[in-house]
Protein backbone atom coordinates (compact mmCIF):
# COMPACT_ATOMS: atom_id res chain seq x y z
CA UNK A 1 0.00 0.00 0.00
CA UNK A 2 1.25 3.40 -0.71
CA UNK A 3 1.29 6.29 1.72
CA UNK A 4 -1.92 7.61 1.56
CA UNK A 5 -1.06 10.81 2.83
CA UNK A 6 1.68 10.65 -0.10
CA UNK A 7 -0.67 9.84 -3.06
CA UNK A 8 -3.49 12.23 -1.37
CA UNK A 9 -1.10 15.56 -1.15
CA UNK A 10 -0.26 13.97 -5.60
CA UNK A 11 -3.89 13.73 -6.16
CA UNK A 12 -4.80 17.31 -5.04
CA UNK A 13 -1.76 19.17 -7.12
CA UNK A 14 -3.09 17.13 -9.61
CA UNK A 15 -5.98 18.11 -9.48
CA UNK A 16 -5.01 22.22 -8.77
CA UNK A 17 -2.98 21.95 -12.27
CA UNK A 18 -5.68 21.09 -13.47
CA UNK A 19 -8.31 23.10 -12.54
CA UNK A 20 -5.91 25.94 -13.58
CA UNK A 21 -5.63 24.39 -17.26
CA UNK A 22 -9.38 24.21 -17.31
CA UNK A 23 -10.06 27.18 -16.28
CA UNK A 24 -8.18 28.93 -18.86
CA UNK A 25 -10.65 27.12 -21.34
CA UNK A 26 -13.66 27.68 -19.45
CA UNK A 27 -16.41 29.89 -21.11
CA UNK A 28 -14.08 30.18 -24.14
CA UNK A 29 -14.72 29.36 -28.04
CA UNK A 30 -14.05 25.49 -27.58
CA UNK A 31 -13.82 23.21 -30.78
CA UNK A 32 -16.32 20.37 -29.66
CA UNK A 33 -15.86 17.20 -31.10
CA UNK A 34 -17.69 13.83 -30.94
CA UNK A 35 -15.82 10.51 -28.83
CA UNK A 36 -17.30 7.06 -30.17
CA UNK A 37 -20.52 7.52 -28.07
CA UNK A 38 -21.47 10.70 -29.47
CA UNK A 39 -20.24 11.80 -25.56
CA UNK A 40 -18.65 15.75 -26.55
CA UNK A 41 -14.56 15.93 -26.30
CA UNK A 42 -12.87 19.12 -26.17
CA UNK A 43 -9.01 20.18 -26.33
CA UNK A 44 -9.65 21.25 -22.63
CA UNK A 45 -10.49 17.43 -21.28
CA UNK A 46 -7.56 16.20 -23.13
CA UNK A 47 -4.76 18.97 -21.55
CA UNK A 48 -6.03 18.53 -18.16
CA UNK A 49 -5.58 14.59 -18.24
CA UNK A 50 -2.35 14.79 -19.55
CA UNK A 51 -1.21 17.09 -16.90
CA UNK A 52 -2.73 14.67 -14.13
CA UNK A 53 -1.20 12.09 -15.73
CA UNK A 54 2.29 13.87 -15.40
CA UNK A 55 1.75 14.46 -11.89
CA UNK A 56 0.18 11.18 -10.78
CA UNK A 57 3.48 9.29 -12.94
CA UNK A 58 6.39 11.54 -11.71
CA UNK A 59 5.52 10.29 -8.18
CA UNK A 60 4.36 6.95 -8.82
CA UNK A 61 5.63 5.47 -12.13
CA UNK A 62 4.72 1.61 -11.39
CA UNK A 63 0.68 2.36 -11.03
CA UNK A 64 -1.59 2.58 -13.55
CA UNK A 65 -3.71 4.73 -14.54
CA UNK A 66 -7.66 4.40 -16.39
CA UNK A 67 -8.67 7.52 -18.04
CA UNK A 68 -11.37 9.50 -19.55
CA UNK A 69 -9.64 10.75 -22.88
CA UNK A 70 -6.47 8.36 -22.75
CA UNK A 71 -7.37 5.27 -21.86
CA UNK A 72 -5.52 2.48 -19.62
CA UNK A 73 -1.90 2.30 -18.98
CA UNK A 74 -0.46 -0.49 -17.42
CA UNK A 75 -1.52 -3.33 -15.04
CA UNK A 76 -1.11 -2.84 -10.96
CA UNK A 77 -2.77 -2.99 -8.15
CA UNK A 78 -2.77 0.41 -8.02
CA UNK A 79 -5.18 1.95 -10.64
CA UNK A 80 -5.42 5.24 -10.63
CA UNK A 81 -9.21 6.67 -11.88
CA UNK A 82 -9.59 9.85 -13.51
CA UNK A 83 -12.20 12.00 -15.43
CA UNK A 84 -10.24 15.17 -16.29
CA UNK A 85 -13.60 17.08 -16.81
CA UNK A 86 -16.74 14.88 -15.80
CA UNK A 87 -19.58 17.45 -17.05
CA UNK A 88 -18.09 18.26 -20.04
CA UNK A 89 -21.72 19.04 -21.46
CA UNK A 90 -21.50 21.74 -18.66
CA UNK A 91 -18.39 23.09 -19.13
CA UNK A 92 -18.97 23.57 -22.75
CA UNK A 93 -22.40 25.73 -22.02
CA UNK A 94 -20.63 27.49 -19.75
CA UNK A 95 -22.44 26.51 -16.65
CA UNK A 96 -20.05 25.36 -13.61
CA UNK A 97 -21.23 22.21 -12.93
CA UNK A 98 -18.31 20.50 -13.84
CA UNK A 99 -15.21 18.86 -11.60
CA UNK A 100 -11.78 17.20 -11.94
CA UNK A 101 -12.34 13.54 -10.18
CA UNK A 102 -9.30 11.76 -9.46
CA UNK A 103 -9.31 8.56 -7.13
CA UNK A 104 -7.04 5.24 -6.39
CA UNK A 105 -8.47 2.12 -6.16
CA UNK A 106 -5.69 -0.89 -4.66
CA UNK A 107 -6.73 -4.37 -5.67
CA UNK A 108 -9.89 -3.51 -6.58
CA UNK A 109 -10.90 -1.22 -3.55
CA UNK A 110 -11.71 2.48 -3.39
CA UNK A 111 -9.37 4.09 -1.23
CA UNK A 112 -8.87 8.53 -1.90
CA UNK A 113 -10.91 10.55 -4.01
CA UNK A 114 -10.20 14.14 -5.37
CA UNK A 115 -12.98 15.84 -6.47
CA UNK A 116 -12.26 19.43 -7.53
CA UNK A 117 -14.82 22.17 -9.12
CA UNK A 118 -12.88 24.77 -9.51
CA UNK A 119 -15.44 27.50 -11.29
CA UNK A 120 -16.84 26.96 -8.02
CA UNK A 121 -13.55 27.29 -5.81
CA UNK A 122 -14.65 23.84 -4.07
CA UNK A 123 -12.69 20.97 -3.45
CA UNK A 124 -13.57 17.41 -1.96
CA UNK A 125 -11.23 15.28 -0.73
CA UNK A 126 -11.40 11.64 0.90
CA UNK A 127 -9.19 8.78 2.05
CA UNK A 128 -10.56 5.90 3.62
CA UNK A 129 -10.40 5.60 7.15
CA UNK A 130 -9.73 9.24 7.88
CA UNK A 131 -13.45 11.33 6.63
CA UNK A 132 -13.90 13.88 4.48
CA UNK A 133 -13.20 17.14 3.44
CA UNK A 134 -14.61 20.02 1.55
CA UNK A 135 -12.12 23.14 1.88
CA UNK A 136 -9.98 22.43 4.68
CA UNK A 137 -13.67 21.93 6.23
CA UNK A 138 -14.48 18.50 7.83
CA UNK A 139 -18.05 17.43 6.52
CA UNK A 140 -20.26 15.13 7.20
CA UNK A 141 -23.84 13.75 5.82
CA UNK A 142 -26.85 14.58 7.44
CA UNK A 143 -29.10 11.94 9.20
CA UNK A 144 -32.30 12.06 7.66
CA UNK A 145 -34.12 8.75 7.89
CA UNK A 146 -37.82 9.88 6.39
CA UNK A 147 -38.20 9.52 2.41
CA UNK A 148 -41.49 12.41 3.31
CA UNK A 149 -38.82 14.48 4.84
CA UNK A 150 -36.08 14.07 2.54
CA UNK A 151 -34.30 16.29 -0.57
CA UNK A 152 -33.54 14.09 -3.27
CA UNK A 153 -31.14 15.07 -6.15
CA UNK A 154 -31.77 12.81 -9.51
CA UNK A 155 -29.10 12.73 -12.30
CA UNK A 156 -29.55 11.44 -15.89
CA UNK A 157 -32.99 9.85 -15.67
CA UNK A 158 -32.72 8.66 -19.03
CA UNK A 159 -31.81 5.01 -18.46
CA UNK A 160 -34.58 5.18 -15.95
CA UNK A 161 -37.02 6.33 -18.24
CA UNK A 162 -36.49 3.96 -20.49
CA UNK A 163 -36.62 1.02 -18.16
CA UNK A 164 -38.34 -0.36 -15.30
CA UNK A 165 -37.03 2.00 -12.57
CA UNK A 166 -39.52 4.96 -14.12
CA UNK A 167 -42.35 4.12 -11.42
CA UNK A 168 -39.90 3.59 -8.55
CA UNK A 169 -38.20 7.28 -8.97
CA UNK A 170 -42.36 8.53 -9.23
CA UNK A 171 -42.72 7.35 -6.34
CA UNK A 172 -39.75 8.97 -4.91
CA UNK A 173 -40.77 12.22 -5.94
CA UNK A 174 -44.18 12.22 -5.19
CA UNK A 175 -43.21 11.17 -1.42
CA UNK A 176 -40.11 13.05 -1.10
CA UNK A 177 -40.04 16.35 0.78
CA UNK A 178 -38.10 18.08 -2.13
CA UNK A 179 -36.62 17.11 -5.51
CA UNK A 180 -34.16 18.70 -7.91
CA UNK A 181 -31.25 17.48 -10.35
CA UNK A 182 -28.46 19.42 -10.12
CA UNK A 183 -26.14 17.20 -11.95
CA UNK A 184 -22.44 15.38 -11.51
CA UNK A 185 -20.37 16.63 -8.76
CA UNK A 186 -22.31 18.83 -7.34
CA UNK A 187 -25.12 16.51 -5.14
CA UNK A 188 -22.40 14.56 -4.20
CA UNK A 189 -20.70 17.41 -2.09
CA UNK A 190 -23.92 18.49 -0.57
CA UNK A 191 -24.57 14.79 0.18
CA UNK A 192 -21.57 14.78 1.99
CA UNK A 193 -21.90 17.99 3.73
CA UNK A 194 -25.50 17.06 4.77
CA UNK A 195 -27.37 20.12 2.58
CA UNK A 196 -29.08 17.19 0.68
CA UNK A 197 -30.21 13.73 1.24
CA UNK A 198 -30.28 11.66 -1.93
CA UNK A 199 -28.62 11.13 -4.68
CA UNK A 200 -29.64 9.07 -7.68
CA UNK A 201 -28.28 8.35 -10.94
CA UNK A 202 -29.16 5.94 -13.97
CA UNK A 203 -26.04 6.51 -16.36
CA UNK A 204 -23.00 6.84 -15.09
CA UNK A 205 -19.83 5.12 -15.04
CA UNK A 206 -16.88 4.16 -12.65
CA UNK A 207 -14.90 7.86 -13.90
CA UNK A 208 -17.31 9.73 -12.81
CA UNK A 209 -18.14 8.32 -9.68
CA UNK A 210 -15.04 6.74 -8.00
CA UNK A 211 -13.55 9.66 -5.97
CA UNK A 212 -17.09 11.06 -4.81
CA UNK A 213 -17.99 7.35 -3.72
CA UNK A 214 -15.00 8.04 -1.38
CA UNK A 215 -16.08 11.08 -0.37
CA UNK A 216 -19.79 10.36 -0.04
CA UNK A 217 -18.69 7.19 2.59
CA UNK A 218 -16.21 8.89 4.37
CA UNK A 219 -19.05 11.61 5.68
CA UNK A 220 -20.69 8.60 6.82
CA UNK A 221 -23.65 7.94 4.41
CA UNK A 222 -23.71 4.73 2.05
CA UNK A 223 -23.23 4.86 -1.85
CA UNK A 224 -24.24 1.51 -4.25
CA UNK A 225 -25.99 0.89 -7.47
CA UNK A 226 -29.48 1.32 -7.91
CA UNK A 227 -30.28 -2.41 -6.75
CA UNK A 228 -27.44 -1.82 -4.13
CA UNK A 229 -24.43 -3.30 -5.57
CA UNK A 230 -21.00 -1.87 -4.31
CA UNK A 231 -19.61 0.09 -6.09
CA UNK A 232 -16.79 -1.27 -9.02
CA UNK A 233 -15.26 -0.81 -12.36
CA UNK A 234 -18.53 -1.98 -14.25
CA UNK A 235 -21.23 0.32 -12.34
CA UNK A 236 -23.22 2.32 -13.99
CA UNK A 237 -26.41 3.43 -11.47
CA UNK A 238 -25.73 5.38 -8.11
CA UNK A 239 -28.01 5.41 -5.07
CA UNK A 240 -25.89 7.44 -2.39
CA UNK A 241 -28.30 8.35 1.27
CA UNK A 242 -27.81 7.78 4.46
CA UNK A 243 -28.14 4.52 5.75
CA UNK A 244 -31.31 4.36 7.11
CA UNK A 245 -33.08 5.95 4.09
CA UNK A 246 -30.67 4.32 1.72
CA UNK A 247 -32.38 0.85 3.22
CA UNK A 248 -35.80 2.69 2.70
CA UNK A 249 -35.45 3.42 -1.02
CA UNK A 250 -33.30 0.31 -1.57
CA UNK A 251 -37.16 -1.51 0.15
CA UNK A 252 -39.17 0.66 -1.89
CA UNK A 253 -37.46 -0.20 -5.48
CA UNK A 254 -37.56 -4.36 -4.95
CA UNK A 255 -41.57 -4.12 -3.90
């Protein structure tokens, strides 16, 4: 195991080089282009990985790393996870809801996230074991146990929509005390600070989760899949709450 407080100190100059890259491209006149999946790619997402990647391999050269733009290099038990821009959609409307996610998962675990928004000047940080951080600032989620008294943040409902979890996230909203979908990072910060409650998403993946599932746990509330899988490589649903209520929706989608 590396020293966490090592790759953690990495992870967040990382991350601060780029946010500073990004922000330089931010609300300027971006060439958008069009990845495989018709997902939007930009010269900005590409920079700001490569400089991560720089930082993340100067300090540890044997790990590997799984990124957004650039793919996989090499095979450890130390896999580094990073989405250079997760909200590119966002960033590209000029709208701030968009982060730098870094995190390291050994053999196959979750162990620091980095989750920076820097058009917001916030930053999230995580490592297991040790809680979590927004600013210097420790946070942690609220305790909310009540769906009727809950605020529940919903992300891309389109996979939901278009399968049988449609009814399940009606039922949500017409029970829950407030509803609203701010999108990617954002929820997950005021998950973990305890200024929201839920946090549901139908079509994600693994980069744009992994260092807010660190975060999210380390305030103390519990983050799976929709049908309450942990968390791995191949997830692509998030239902983050605290315990209690995350056992409450978890009930109310297997009726």
């Amino acid at each position: 195991m590396p020293d966490l407080d090592v790759a953690l100190r990495v992870a967040r100059q990382a991350a601060a080089a780029a946010d500073q890259v990004a922000m330089e491209y931010f609300k300027s006149d971006l060439a958008v282009e069009r990845k495989a999946d018709a997902s939007p790619v930009t010269e900005a997402d590409r920079r700001c990985e490569e400089v991560i990647r720089e930082h993340l391999l100067a300090e540890f050269p044997d790990h590997a790393i799984y990124g957004e733009e650039f793919g996989q290099r090499g095979e450890s038990d130390y896999l580094w996870l990073v989405d250079p821009i997760d909200g590119t959609r966002s960033f590209i409307r000029g709208l701030p809801f968009w982060s730098v996610q870094i995190a390291l998962m050994v053999k196959g675990e979750l162990v620091l996230g980095v989750s920076s928004a820097p058009a917001f000047q916030e930053t999230a940080w995580a490592v297991r074991g040790q809680g979590a951080w927004i600013n210097d600032r420790p946070v942690k989620a609220g305790v909310t146990e009540s769906l009727e008294d809950a605020d529940v943040s919903f992300g891309n409902l389109r996979s939901l929509a278009r399968g049988d979890g449609w009814s399940w996230a009606g039922q949500i909203v017409a029970r829950a005390a407030r509803s609203r979908g701010y999108g990617d990072f954002y929820s997950y910060h005021r998950l973990a600070d305890g200024s929201q409650d839920v946090v549901i998403e139908s079509d994600v993946n693994i980069l744009d989760i992994a260092a807010l599932t660190v975060i999210v746990r380390e305030a103390g509330a519990e983050m799976t899949d929709l049908d309450g899988a942990a968390i791995g490589l191949d997830t692509r649903s998030v239902l983050a709450a605290p315990a209690g209520l995350h056992q409450t929706l978890l009930a109310l989608r297997h009726d």
